[in-house]
N, C-alpha and C. Protein backbone atom coordinates (compact mmCIF):
# COMPACT_ATOMS: atom_id res chain seq x y z
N UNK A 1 -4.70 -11.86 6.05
CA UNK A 1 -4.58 -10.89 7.11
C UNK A 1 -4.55 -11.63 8.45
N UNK A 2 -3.31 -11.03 9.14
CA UNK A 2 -3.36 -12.12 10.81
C UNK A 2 -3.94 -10.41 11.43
N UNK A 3 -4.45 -11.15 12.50
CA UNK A 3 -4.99 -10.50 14.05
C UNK A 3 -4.12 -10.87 14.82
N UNK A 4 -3.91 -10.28 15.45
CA UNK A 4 -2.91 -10.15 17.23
C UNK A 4 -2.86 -9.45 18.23
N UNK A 5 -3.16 -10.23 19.06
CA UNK A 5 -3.20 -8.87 20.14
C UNK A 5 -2.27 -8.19 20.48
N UNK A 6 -2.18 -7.42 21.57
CA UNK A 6 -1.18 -6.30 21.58
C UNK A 6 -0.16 -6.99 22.31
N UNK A 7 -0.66 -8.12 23.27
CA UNK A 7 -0.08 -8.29 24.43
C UNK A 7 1.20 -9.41 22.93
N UNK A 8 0.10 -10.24 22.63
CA UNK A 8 0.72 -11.13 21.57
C UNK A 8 2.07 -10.33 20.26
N UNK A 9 1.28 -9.80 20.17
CA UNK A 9 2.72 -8.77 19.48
C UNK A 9 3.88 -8.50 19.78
N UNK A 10 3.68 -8.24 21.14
CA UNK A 10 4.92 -7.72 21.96
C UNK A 10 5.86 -9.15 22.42
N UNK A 11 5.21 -9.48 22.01
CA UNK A 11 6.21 -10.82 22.82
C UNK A 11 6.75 -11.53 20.96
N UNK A 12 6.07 -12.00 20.38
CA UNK A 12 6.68 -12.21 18.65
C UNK A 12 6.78 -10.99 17.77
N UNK A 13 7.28 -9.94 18.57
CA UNK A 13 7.30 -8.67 17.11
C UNK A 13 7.70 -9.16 16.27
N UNK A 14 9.32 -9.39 16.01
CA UNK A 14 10.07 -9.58 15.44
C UNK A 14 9.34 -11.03 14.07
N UNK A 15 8.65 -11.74 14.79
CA UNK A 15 8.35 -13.10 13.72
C UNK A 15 6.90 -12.46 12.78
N UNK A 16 6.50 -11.03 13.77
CA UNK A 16 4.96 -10.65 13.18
C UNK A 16 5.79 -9.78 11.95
N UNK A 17 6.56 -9.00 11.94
CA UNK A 17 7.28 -7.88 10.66
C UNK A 17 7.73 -8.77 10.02
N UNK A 18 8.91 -10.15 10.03
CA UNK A 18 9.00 -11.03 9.33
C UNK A 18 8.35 -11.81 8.55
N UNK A 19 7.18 -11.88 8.60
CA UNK A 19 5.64 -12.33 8.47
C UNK A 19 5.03 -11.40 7.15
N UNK A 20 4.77 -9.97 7.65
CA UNK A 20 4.86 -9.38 7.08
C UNK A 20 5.97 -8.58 5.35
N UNK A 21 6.40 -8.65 6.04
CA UNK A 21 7.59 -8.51 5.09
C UNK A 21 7.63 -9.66 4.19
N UNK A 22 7.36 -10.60 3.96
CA UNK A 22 7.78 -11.91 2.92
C UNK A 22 6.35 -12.36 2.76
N UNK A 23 5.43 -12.02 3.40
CA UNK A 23 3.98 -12.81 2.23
C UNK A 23 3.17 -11.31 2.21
N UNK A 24 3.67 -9.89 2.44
CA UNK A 24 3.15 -8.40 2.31
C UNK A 24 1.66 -8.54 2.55
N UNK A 25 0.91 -9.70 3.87
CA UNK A 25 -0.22 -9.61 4.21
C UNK A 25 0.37 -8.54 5.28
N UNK A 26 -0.94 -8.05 5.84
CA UNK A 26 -1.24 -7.16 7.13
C UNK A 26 -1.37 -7.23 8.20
N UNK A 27 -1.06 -7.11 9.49
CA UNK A 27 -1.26 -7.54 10.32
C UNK A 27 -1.97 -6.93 11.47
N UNK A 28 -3.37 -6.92 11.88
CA UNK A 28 -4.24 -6.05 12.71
C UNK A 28 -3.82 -5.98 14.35
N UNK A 29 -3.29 -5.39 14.98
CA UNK A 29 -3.38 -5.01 16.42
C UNK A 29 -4.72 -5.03 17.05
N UNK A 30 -5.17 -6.09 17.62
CA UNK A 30 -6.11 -5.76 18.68
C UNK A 30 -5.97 -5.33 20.42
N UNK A 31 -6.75 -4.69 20.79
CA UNK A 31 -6.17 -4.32 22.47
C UNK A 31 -8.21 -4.85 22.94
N UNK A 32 -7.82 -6.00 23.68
CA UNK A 32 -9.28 -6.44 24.15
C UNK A 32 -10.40 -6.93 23.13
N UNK A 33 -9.84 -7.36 22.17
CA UNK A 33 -10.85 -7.60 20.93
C UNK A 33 -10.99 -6.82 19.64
N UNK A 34 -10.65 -5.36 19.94
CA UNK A 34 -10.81 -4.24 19.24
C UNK A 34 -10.14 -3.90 18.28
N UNK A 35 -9.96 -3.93 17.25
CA UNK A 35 -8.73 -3.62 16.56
C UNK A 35 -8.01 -2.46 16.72
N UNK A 36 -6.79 -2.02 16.85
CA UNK A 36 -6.29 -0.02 16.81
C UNK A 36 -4.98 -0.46 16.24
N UNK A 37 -5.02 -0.98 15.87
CA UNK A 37 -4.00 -0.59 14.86
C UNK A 37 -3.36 -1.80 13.45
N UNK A 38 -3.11 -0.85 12.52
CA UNK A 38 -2.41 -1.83 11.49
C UNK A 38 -0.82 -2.35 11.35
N UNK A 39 -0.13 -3.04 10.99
CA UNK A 39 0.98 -3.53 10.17
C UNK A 39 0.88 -3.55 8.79
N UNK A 40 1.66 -3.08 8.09
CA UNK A 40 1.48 -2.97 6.48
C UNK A 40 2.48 -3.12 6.05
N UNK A 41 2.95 -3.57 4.53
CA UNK A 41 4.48 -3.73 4.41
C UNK A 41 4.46 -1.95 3.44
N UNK A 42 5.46 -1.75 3.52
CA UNK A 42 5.77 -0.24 3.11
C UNK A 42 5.37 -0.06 1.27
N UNK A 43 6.03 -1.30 0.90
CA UNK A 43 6.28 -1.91 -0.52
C UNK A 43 5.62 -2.97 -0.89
N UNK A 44 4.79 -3.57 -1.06
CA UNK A 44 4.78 -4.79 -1.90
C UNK A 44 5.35 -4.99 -3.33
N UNK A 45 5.79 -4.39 -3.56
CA UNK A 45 6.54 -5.09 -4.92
C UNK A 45 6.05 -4.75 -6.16
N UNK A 46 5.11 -4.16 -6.51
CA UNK A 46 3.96 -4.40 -7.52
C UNK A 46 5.09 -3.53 -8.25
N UNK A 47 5.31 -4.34 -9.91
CA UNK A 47 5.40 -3.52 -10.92
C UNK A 47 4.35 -2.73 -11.68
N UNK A 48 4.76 -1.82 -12.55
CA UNK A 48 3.99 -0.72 -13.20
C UNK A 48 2.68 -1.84 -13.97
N UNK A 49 3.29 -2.33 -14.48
CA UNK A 49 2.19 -3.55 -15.05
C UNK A 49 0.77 -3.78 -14.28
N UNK A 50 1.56 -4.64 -12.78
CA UNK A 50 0.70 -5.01 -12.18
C UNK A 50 -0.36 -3.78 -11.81
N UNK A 51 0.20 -2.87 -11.41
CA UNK A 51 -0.25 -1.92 -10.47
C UNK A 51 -1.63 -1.23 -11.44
N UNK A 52 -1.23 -1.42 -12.93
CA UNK A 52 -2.15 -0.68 -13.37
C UNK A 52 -3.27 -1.58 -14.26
N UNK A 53 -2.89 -2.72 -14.24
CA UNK A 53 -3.81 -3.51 -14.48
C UNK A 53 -4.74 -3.46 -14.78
N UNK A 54 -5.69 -3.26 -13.97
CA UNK A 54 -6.97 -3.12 -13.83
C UNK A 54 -7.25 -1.73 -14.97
N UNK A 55 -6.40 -1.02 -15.51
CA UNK A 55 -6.65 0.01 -16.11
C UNK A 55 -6.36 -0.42 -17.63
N UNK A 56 -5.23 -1.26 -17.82
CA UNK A 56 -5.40 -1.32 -19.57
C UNK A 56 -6.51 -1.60 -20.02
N UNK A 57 -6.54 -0.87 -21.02
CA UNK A 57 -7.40 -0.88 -21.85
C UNK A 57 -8.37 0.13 -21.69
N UNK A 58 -8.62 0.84 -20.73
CA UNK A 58 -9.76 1.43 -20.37
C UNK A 58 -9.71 2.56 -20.00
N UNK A 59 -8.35 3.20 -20.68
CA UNK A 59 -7.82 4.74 -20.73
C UNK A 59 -7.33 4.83 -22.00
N UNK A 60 -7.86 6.43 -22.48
CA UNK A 60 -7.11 6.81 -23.35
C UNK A 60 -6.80 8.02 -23.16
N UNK A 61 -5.28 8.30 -23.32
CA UNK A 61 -4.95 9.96 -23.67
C UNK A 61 -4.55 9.99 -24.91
N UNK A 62 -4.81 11.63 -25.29
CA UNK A 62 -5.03 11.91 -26.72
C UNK A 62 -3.89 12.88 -26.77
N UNK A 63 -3.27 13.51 -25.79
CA UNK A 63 -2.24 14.42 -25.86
C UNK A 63 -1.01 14.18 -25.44
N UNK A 64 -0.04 14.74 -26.23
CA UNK A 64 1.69 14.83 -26.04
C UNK A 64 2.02 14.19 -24.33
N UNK A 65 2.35 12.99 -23.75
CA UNK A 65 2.63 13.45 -22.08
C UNK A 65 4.21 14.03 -22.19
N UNK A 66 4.82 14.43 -23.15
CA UNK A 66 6.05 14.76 -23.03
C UNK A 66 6.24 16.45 -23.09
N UNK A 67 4.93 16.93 -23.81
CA UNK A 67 4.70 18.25 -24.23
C UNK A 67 4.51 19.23 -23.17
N UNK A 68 4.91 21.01 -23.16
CA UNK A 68 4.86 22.02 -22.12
C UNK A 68 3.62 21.81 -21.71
N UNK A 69 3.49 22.38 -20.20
CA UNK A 69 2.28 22.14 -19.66
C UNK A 69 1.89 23.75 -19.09
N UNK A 70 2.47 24.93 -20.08
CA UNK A 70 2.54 26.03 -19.41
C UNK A 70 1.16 26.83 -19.67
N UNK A 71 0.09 26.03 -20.37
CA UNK A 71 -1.37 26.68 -20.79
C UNK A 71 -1.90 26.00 -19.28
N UNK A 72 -1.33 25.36 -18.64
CA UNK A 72 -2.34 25.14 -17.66
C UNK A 72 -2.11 26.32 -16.49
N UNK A 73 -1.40 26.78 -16.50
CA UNK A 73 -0.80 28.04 -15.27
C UNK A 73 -0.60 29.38 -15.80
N UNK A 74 -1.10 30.03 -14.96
CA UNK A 74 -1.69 31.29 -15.68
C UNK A 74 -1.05 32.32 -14.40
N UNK A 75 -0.56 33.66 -14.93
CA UNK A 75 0.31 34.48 -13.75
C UNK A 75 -0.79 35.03 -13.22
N UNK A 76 -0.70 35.07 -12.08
CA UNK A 76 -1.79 36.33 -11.22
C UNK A 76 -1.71 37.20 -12.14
């Protein structure tokens, strides 16, 4: 994660989103020390794999996900 000030921003935007964009760290806006604001990349990339990672193994569903889902909604 880079810090930058505001004043600093404005003068390298362009190298701070570039920055961003190709290593998808963050980049904090400070105004006087303070932080107010973020840079984020929109995407990082993460496939389904990655993203859920932390979850194989440690879910199970027991039902159809392809099956009607019309017992869950009920008419006024």
């Amino acid at each position: 994660m880079l810090t930058v000030s505001k004043t600093e921003l404005e003068a390298k935007l362009f190298e701070y989103l570039r920055e961003v964009e190709t290593s998808g760290d963050e980049v904090v806006v400070t105004d006087g020390g303070v932080p107010v604001a973020r840079i984020v990349p929109v995407c990082n990339g993460l496939s389904v794999d990655e993203a859920f990672a932390d979850l194989r193994g440690r879910l199970q569903w027991t039902r159809d996900l392809d099956g009607p889902t019309v017992d869950e909604w009920h008419d006024p």
